[in-house]
PDB file of N, CA and C in Angstrom:
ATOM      1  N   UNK A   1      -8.129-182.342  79.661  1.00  0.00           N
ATOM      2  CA  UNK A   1      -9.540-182.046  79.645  1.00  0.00           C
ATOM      3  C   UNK A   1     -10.332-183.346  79.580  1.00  0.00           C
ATOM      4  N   UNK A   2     -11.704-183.294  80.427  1.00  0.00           N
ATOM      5  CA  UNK A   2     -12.284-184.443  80.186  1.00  0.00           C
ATOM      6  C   UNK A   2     -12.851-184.386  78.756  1.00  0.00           C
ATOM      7  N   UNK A   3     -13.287-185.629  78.435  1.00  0.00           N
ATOM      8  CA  UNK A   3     -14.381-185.694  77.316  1.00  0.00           C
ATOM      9  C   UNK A   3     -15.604-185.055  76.997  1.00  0.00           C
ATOM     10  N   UNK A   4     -16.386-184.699  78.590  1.00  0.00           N
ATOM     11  CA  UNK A   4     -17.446-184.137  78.638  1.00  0.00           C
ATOM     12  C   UNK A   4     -17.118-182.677  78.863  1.00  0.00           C
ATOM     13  N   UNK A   5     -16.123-182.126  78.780  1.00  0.00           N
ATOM     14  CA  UNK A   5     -16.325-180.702  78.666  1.00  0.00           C
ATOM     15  C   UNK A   5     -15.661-180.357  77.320  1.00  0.00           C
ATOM     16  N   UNK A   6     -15.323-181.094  76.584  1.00  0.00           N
ATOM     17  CA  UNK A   6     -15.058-181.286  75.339  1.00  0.00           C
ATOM     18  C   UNK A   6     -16.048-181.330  74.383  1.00  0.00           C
ATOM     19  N   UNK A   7     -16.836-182.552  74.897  1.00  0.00           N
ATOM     20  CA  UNK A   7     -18.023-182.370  74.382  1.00  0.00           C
ATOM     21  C   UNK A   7     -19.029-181.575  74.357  1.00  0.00           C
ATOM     22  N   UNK A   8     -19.201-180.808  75.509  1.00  0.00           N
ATOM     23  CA  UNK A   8     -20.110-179.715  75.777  1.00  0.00           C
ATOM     24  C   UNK A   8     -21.205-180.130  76.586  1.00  0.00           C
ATOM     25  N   UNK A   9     -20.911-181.168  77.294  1.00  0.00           N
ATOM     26  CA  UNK A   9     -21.728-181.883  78.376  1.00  0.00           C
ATOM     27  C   UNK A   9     -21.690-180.911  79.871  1.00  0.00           C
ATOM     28  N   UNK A  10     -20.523-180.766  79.948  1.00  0.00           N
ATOM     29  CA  UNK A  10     -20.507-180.260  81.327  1.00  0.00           C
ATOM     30  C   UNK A  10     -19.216-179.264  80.836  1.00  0.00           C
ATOM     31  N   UNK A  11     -19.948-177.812  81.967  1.00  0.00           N
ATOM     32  CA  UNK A  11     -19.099-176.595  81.808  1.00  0.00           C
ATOM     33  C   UNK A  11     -17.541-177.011  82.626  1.00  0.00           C
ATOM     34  N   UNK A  12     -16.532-176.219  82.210  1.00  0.00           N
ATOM     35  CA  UNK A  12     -15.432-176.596  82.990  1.00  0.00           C
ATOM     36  C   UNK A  12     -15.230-175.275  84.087  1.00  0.00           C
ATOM     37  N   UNK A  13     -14.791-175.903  85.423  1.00  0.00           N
ATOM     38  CA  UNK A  13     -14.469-174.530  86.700  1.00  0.00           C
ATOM     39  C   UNK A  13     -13.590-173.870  86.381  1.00  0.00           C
ATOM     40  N   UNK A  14     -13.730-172.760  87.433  1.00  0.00           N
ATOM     41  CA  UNK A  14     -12.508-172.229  87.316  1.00  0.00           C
ATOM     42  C   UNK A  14     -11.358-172.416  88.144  1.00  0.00           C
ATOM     43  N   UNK A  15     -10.214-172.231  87.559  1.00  0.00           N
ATOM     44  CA  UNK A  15      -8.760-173.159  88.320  1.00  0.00           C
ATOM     45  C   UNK A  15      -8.656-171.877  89.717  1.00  0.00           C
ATOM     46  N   UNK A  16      -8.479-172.844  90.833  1.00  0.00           N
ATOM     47  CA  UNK A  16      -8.053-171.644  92.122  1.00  0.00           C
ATOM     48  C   UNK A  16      -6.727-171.215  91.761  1.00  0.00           C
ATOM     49  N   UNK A  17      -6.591-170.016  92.630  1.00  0.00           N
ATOM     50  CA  UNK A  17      -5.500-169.419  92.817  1.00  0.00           C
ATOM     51  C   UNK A  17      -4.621-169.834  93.775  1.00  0.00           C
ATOM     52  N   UNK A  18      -3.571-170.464  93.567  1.00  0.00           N
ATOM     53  CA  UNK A  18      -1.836-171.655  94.426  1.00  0.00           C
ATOM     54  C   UNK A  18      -0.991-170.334  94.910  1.00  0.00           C
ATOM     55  N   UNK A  19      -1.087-168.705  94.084  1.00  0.00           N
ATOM     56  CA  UNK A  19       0.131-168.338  94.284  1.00  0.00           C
ATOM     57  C   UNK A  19       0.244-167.477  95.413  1.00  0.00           C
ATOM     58  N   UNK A  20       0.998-167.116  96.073  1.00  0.00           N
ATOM     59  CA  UNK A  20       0.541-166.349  97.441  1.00  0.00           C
ATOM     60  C   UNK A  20       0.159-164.926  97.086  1.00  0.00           C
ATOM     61  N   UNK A  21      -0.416-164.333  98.096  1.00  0.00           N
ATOM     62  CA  UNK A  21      -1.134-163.140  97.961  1.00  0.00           C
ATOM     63  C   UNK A  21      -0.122-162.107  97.499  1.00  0.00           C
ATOM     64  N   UNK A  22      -0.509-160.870  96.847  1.00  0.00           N
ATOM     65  CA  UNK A  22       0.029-159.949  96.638  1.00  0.00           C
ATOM     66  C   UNK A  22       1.339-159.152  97.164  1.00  0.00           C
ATOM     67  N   UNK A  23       1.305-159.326  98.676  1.00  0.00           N
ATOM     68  CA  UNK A  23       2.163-158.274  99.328  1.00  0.00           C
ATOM     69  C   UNK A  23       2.907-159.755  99.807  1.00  0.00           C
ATOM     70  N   UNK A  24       2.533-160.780  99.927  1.00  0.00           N
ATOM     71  CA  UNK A  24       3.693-162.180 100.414  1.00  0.00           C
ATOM     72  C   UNK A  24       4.684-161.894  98.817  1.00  0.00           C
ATOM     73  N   UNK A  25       4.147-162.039  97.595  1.00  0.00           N
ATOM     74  CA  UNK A  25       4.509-162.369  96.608  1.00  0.00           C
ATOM     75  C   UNK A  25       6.170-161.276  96.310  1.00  0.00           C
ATOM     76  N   UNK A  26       5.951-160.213  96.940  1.00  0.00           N
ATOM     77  CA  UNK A  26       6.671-158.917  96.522  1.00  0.00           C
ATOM     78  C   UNK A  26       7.662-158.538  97.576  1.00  0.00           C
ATOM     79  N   UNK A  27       7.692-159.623  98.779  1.00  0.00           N
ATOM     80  CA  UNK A  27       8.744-159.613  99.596  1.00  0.00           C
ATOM     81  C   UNK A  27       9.478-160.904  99.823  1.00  0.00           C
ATOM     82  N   UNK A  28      11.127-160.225  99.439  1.00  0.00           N
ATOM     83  CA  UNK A  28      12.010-161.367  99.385  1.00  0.00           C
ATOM     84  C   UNK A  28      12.002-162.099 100.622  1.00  0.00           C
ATOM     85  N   UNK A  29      12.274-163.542 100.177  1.00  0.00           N
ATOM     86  CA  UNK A  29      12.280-164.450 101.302  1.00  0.00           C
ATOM     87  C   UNK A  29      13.566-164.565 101.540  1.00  0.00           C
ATOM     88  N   UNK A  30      13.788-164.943 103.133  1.00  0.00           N
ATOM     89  CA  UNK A  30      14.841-165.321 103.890  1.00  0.00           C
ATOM     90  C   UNK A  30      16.278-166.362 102.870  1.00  0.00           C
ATOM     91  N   UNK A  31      17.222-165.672 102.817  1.00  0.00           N
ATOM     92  CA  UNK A  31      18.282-166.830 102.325  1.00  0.00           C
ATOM     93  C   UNK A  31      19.029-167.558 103.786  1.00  0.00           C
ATOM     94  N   UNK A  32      18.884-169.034 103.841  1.00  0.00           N
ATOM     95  CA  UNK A  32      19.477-169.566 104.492  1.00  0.00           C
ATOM     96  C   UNK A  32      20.872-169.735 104.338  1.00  0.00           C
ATOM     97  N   UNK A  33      21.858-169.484 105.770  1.00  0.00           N
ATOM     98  CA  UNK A  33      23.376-169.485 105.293  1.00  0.00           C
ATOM     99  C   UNK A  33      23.659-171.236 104.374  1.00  0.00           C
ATOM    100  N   UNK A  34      23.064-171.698 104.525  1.00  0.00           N
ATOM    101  CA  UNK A  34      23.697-173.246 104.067  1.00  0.00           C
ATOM    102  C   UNK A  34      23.460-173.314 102.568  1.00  0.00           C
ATOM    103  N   UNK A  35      22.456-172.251 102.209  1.00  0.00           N
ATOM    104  CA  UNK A  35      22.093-172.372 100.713  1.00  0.00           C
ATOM    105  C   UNK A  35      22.991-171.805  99.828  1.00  0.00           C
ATOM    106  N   UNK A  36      24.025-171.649 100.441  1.00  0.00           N
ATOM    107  CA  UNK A  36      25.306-170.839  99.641  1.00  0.00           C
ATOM    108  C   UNK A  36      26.229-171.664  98.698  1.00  0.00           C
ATOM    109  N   UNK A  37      27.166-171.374  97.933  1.00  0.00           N
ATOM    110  CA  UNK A  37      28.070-172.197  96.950  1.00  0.00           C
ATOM    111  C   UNK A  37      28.804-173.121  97.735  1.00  0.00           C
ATOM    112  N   UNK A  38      29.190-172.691  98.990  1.00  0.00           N
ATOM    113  CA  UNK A  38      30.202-173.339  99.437  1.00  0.00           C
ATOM    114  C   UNK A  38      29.421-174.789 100.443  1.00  0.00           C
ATOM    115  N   UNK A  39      28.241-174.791 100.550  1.00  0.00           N
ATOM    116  CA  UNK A  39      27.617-175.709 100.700  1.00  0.00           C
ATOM    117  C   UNK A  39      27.167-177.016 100.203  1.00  0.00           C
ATOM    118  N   UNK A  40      27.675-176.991  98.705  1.00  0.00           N
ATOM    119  CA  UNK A  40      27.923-178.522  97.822  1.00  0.00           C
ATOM    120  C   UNK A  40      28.410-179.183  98.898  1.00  0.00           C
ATOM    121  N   UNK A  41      28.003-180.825  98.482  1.00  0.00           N
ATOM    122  CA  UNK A  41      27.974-181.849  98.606  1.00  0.00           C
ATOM    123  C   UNK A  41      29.338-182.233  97.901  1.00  0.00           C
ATOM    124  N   UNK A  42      29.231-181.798  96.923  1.00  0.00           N
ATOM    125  CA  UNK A  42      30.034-182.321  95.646  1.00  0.00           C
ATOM    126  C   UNK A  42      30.473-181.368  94.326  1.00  0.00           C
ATOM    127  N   UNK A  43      31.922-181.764  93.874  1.00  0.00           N
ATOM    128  CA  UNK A  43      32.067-180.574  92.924  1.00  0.00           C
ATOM    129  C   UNK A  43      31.022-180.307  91.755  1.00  0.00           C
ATOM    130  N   UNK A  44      31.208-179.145  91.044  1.00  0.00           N
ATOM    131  CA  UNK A  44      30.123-179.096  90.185  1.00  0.00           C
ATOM    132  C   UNK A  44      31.227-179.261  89.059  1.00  0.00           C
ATOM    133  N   UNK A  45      30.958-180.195  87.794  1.00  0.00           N
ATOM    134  CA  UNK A  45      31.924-179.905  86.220  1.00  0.00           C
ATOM    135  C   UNK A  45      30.647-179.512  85.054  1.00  0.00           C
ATOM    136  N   UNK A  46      31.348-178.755  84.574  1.00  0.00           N
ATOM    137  CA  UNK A  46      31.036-177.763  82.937  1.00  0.00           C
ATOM    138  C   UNK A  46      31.762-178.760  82.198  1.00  0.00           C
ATOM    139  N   UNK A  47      30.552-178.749  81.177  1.00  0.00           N
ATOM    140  CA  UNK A  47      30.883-179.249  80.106  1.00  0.00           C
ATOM    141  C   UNK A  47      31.715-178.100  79.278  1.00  0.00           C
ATOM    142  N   UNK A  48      32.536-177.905  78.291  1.00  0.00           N
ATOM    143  CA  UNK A  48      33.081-176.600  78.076  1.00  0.00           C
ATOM    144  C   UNK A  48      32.564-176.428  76.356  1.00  0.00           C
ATOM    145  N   UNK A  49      32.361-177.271  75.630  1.00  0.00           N
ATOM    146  CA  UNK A  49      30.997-177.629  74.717  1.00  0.00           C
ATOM    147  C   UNK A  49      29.833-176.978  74.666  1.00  0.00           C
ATOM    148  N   UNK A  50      28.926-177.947  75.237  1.00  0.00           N
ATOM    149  CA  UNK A  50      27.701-177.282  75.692  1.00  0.00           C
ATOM    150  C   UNK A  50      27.057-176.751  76.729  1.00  0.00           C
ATOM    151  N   UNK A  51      28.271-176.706  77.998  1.00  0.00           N
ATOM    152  CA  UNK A  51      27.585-176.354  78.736  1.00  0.00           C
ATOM    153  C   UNK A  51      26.647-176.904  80.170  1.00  0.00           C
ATOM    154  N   UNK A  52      26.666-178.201  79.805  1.00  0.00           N
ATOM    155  CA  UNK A  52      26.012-179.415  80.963  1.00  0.00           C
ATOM    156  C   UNK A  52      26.763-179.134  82.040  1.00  0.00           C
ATOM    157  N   UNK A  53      25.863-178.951  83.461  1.00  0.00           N
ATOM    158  CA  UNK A  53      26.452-179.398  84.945  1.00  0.00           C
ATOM    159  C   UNK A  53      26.085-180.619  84.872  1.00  0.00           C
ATOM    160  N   UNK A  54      27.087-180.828  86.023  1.00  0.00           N
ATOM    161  CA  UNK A  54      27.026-182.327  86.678  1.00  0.00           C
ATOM    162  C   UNK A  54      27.402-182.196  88.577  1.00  0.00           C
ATOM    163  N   UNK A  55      26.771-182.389  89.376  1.00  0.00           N
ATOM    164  CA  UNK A  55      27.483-182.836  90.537  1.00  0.00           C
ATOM    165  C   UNK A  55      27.722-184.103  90.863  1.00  0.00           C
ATOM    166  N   UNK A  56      29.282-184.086  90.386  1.00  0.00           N
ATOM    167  CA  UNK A  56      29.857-185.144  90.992  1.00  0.00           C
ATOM    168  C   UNK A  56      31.384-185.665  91.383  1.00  0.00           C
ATOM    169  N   UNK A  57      31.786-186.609  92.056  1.00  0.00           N
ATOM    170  CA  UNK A  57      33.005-186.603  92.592  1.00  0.00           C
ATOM    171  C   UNK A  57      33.995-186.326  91.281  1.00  0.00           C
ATOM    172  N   UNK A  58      33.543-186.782  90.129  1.00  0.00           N
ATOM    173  CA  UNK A  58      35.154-186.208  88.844  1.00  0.00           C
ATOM    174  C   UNK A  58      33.884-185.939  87.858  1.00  0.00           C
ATOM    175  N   UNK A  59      34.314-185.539  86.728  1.00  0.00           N
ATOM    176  CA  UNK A  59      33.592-185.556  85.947  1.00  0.00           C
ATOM    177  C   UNK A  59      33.467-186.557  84.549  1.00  0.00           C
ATOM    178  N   UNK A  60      32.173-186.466  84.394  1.00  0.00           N
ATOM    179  CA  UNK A  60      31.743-187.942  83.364  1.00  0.00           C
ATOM    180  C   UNK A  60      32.470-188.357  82.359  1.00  0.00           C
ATOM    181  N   UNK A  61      32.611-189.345  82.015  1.00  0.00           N
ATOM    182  CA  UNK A  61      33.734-189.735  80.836  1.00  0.00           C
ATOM    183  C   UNK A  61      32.974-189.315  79.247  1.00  0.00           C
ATOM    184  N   UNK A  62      31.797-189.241  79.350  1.00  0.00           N
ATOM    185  CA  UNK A  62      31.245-188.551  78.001  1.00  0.00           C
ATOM    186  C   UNK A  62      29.818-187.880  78.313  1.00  0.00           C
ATOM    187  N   UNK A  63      30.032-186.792  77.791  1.00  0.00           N
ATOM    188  CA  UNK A  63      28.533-185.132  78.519  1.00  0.00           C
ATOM    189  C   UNK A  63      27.328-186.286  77.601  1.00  0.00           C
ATOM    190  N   UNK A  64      26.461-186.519  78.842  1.00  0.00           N
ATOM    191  CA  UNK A  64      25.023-187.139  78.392  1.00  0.00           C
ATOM    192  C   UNK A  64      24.832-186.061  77.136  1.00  0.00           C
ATOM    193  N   UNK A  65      24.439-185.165  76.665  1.00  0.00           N
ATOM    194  CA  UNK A  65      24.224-183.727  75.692  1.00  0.00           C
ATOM    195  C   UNK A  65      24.937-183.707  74.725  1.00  0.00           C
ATOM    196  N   UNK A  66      26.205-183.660  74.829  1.00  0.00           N
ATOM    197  CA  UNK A  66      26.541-183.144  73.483  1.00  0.00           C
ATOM    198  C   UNK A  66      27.689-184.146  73.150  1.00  0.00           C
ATOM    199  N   UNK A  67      28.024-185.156  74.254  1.00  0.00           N
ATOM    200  CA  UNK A  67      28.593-185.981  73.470  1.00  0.00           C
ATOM    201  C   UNK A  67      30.254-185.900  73.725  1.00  0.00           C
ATOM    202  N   UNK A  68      30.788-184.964  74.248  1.00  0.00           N
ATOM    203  CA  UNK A  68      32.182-184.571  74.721  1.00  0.00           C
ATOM    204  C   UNK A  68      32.874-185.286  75.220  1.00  0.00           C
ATOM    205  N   UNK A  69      33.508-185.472  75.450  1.00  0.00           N
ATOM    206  CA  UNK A  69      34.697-186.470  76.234  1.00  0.00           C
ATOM    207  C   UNK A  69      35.485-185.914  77.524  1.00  0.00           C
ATOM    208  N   UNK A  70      35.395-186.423  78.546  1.00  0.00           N
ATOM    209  CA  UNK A  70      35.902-186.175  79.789  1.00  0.00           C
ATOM    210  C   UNK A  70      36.979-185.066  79.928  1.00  0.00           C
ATOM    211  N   UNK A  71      37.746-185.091  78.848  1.00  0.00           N
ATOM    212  CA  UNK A  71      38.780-184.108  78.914  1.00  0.00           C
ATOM    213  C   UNK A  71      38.501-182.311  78.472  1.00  0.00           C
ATOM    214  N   UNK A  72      36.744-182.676  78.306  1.00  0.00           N
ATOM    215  CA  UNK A  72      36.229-181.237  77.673  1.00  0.00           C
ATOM    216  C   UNK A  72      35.832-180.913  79.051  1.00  0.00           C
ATOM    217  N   UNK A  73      35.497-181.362  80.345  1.00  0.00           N
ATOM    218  CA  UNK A  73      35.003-180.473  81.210  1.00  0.00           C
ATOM    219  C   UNK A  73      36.034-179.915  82.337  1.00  0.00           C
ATOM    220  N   UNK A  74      35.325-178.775  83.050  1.00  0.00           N
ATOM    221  CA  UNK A  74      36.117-178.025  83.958  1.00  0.00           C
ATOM    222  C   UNK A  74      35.482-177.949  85.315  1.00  0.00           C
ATOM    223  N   UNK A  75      36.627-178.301  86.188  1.00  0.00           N
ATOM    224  CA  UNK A  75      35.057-177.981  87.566  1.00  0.00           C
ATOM    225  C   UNK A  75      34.742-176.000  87.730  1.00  0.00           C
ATOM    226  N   UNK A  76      33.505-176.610  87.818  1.00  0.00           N
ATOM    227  CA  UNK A  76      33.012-175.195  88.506  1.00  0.00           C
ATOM    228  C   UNK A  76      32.293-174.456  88.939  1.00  0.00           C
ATOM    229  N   UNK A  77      32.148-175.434  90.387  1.00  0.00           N
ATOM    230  CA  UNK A  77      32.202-174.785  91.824  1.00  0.00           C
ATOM    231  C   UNK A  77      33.068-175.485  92.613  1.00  0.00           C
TER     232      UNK A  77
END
Protein backbone atom coordinates (compact mmCIF):
# COMPACT_ATOMS: atom_id res chain seq x y z
CA UNK A 1 0.00 0.00 0.00
CA UNK A 2 1.09 3.45 -0.69
CA UNK A 3 1.48 5.96 2.09
CA UNK A 4 -1.20 8.12 0.77
CA UNK A 5 -3.90 5.72 0.90
CA UNK A 6 -2.77 4.90 4.22
CA UNK A 7 -2.93 8.09 5.08
CA UNK A 8 -6.23 8.90 3.74
CA UNK A 9 -4.96 11.16 1.03
CA UNK A 10 -6.05 9.30 -1.83
CA UNK A 11 -8.86 6.53 -2.14
CA UNK A 12 -7.43 3.13 -3.25
CA UNK A 13 -9.05 1.31 -6.86
CA UNK A 14 -10.39 -1.43 -7.35
CA UNK A 15 -8.08 -4.53 -8.31
CA UNK A 16 -9.29 -5.91 -12.04
CA UNK A 17 -10.33 -9.15 -12.60
CA UNK A 18 -6.87 -11.68 -14.22
CA UNK A 19 -9.13 -14.80 -13.91
CA UNK A 20 -10.87 -16.07 -16.98
CA UNK A 21 -14.50 -15.82 -17.41
CA UNK A 22 -16.92 -18.11 -15.94
CA UNK A 23 -17.69 -20.82 -18.52
CA UNK A 24 -13.53 -20.71 -19.73
CA UNK A 25 -12.92 -21.26 -15.92
CA UNK A 26 -15.23 -24.61 -15.66
CA UNK A 27 -13.85 -26.34 -18.71
CA UNK A 28 -10.94 -28.63 -18.51
CA UNK A 29 -8.05 -27.72 -20.53
CA UNK A 30 -6.31 -29.81 -23.10
CA UNK A 31 -3.51 -32.31 -21.53
CA UNK A 32 -0.59 -32.40 -23.77
CA UNK A 33 0.87 -36.03 -24.49
CA UNK A 34 4.48 -34.79 -23.41
CA UNK A 35 3.13 -33.56 -20.05
CA UNK A 36 3.03 -37.08 -18.86
CA UNK A 37 5.45 -38.98 -16.17
CA UNK A 38 7.28 -40.57 -18.66
CA UNK A 39 8.39 -37.30 -20.06
CA UNK A 40 11.17 -36.37 -17.29
CA UNK A 41 14.22 -35.12 -18.20
CA UNK A 42 15.55 -36.73 -15.22
CA UNK A 43 14.83 -39.19 -12.39
CA UNK A 44 12.78 -37.91 -9.64
CA UNK A 45 14.34 -39.11 -5.67
CA UNK A 46 12.12 -39.03 -2.33
CA UNK A 47 13.49 -38.21 0.44
CA UNK A 48 11.99 -41.21 2.62
CA UNK A 49 12.20 -38.77 5.89
CA UNK A 50 10.55 -35.92 4.87
CA UNK A 51 9.57 -36.28 1.86
CA UNK A 52 11.69 -33.70 -0.52
CA UNK A 53 11.74 -34.24 -4.48
CA UNK A 54 14.60 -33.67 -6.32
CA UNK A 55 15.15 -34.01 -10.18
CA UNK A 56 18.20 -35.29 -10.68
CA UNK A 57 20.74 -37.65 -12.27
CA UNK A 58 21.34 -39.66 -8.47
CA UNK A 59 20.20 -38.38 -5.58
CA UNK A 60 21.72 -35.66 -3.13
CA UNK A 61 24.23 -36.69 -0.63
CA UNK A 62 22.23 -34.78 2.20
CA UNK A 63 18.00 -33.66 1.76
CA UNK A 64 18.45 -29.64 1.74
CA UNK A 65 15.07 -30.18 4.55
CA UNK A 66 15.52 -32.46 6.83
CA UNK A 67 18.94 -33.21 6.77
CA UNK A 68 19.04 -37.11 5.65
CA UNK A 69 21.74 -38.71 4.11
CA UNK A 70 21.85 -40.05 0.59
CA UNK A 71 21.12 -43.48 1.60
CA UNK A 72 17.51 -42.24 2.90
CA UNK A 73 16.22 -41.54 -0.63
CA UNK A 74 14.35 -43.62 -3.26
CA UNK A 75 13.79 -42.79 -6.88
CA UNK A 76 10.39 -42.05 -7.75
CA UNK A 77 9.61 -41.58 -11.07
Amino acid sequence: MSQAVVGGLKSAGPIPERRPPPGERARPRPVSASAGLGALPLPVWRCKVCGYLCARDGPPEVCPICKAKKDRFERFI
